[in-house]
Protein backbone atom coordinates (compact mmCIF):
# COMPACT_ATOMS: atom_id res chain seq x y z
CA UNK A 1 -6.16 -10.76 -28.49
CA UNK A 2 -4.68 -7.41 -28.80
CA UNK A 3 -1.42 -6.49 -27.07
CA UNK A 4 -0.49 -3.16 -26.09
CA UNK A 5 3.11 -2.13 -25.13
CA UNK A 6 3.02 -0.34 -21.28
CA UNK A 7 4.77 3.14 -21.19
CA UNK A 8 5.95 4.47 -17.43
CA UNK A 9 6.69 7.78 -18.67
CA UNK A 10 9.50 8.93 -16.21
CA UNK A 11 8.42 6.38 -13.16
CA UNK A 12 10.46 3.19 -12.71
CA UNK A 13 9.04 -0.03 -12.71
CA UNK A 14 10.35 -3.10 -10.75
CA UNK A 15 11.99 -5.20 -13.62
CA UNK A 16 12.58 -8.45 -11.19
CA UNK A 17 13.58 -9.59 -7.70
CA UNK A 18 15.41 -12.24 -5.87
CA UNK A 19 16.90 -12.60 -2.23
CA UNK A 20 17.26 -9.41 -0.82
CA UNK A 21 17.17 -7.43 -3.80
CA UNK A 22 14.50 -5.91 -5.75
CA UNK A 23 16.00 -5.05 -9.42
CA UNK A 24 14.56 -1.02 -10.73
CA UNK A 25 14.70 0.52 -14.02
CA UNK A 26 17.37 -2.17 -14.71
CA UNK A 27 19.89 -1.99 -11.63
CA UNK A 28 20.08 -4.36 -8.80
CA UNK A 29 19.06 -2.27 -5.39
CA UNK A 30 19.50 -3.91 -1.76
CA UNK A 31 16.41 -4.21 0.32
CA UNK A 32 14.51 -2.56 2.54
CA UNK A 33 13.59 0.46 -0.09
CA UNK A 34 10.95 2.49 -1.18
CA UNK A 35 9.99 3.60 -4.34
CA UNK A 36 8.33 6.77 -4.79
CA UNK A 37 7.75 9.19 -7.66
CA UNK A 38 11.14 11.04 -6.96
CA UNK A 39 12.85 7.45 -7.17
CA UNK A 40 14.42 4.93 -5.08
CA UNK A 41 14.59 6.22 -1.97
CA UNK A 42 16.37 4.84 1.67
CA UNK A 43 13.89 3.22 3.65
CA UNK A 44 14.98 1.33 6.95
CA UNK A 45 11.89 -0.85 7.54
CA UNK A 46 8.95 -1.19 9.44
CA UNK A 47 9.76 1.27 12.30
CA UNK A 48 10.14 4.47 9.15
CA UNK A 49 7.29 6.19 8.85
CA UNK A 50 8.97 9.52 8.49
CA UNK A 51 10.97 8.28 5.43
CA UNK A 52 7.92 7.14 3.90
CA UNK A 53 6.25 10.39 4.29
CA UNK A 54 9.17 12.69 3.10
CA UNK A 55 9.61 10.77 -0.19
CA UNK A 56 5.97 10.36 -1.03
CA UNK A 57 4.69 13.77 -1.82
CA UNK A 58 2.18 13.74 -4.53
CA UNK A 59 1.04 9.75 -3.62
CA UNK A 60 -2.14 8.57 -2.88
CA UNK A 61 -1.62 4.91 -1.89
CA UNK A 62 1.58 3.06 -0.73
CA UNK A 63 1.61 -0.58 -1.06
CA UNK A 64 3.58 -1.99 1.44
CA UNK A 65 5.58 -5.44 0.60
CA UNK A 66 6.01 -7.28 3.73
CA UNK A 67 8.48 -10.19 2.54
CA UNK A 68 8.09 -13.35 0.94
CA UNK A 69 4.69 -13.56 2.94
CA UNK A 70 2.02 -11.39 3.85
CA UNK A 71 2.21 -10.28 7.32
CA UNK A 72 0.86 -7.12 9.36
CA UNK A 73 2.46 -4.07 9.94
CA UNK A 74 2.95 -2.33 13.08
CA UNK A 75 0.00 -0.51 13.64
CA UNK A 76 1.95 3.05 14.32
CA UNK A 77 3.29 2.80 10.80
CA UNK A 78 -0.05 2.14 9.38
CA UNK A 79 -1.85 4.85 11.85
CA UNK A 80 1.06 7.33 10.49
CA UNK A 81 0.45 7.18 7.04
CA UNK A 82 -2.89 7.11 6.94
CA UNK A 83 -3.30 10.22 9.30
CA UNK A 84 -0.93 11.66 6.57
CA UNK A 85 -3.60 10.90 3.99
CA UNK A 86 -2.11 7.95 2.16
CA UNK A 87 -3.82 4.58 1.39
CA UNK A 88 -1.91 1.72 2.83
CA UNK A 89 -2.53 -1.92 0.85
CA UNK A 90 -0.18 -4.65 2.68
CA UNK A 91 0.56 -7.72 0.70
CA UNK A 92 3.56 -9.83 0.01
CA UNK A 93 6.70 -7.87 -1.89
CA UNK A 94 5.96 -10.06 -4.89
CA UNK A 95 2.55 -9.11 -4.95
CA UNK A 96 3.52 -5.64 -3.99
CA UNK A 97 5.61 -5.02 -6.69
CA UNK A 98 3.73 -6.99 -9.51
CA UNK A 99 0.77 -4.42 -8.16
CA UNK A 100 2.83 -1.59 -8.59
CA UNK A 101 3.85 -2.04 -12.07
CA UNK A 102 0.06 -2.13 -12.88
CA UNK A 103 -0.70 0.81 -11.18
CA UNK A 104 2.29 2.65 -12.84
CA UNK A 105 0.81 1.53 -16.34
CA UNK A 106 -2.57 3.23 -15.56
CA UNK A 107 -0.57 6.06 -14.73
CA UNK A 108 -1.72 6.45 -11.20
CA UNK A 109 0.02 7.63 -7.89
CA UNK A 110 1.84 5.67 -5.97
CA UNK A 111 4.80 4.48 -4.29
CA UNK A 112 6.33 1.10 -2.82
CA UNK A 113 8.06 0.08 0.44
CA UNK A 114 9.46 -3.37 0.28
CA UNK A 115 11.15 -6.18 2.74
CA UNK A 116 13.11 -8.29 1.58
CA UNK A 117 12.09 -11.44 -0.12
């Protein structure tokens, strides 16, 4: 088997996580966050969509990381950023994150919003 060593260019992947924090590009951050292409960003929760939508210019899907389990979303925050264009994959903030990463490594565009675990 052949490994190959990811690169995120200037992106920063989620290195680890624990309860109520999500650790990024090596430091410890508190959650709710998002992270976007311009970085770690202040996100409140469920009920920001416009925080969302100001810090992910340049995006084409946000994964959303509801927790320690899957759950839905309020359907205005969904509704919101999908009028706005974006693709909107809900999932677990384990999941969430371990998706991201990938995503990063392929070098495509997107940005996270997680709960807490």
């Amino acid at each position: 088997m052949r490994l190959n060593e990811v690169t995120f260019n200037d992106a920063l992947p989620i290195d680890g996580y624990g309860d109520g924090f999500f650790r990024i590009g090596g430091a410890p951050h508190a959650a709710p966050l998002a992270v976007t292409p311009k970085g770690i960003c202040d996100w409140t929760g469920m009920d920001d969509a416009a925080g969302l939508l100001a810090a992910s210019e340049g995006v084409d899907v946000i994964l959303v990381g509801t927790g320690a389990q899957i759950a839905h979303i309020p359907s205005e925050l969904r509704n919101t950023l999908e009028g706005a264009g974006f693709g909107v994959e809900i999932m677990a903030s384990a999941q969430a994150c371990r998706t991201y990463n990938v995503l990063l490594g392929e070098g495509r565009r997107v940005a996270l919003a997680l709960m807490p675990i």
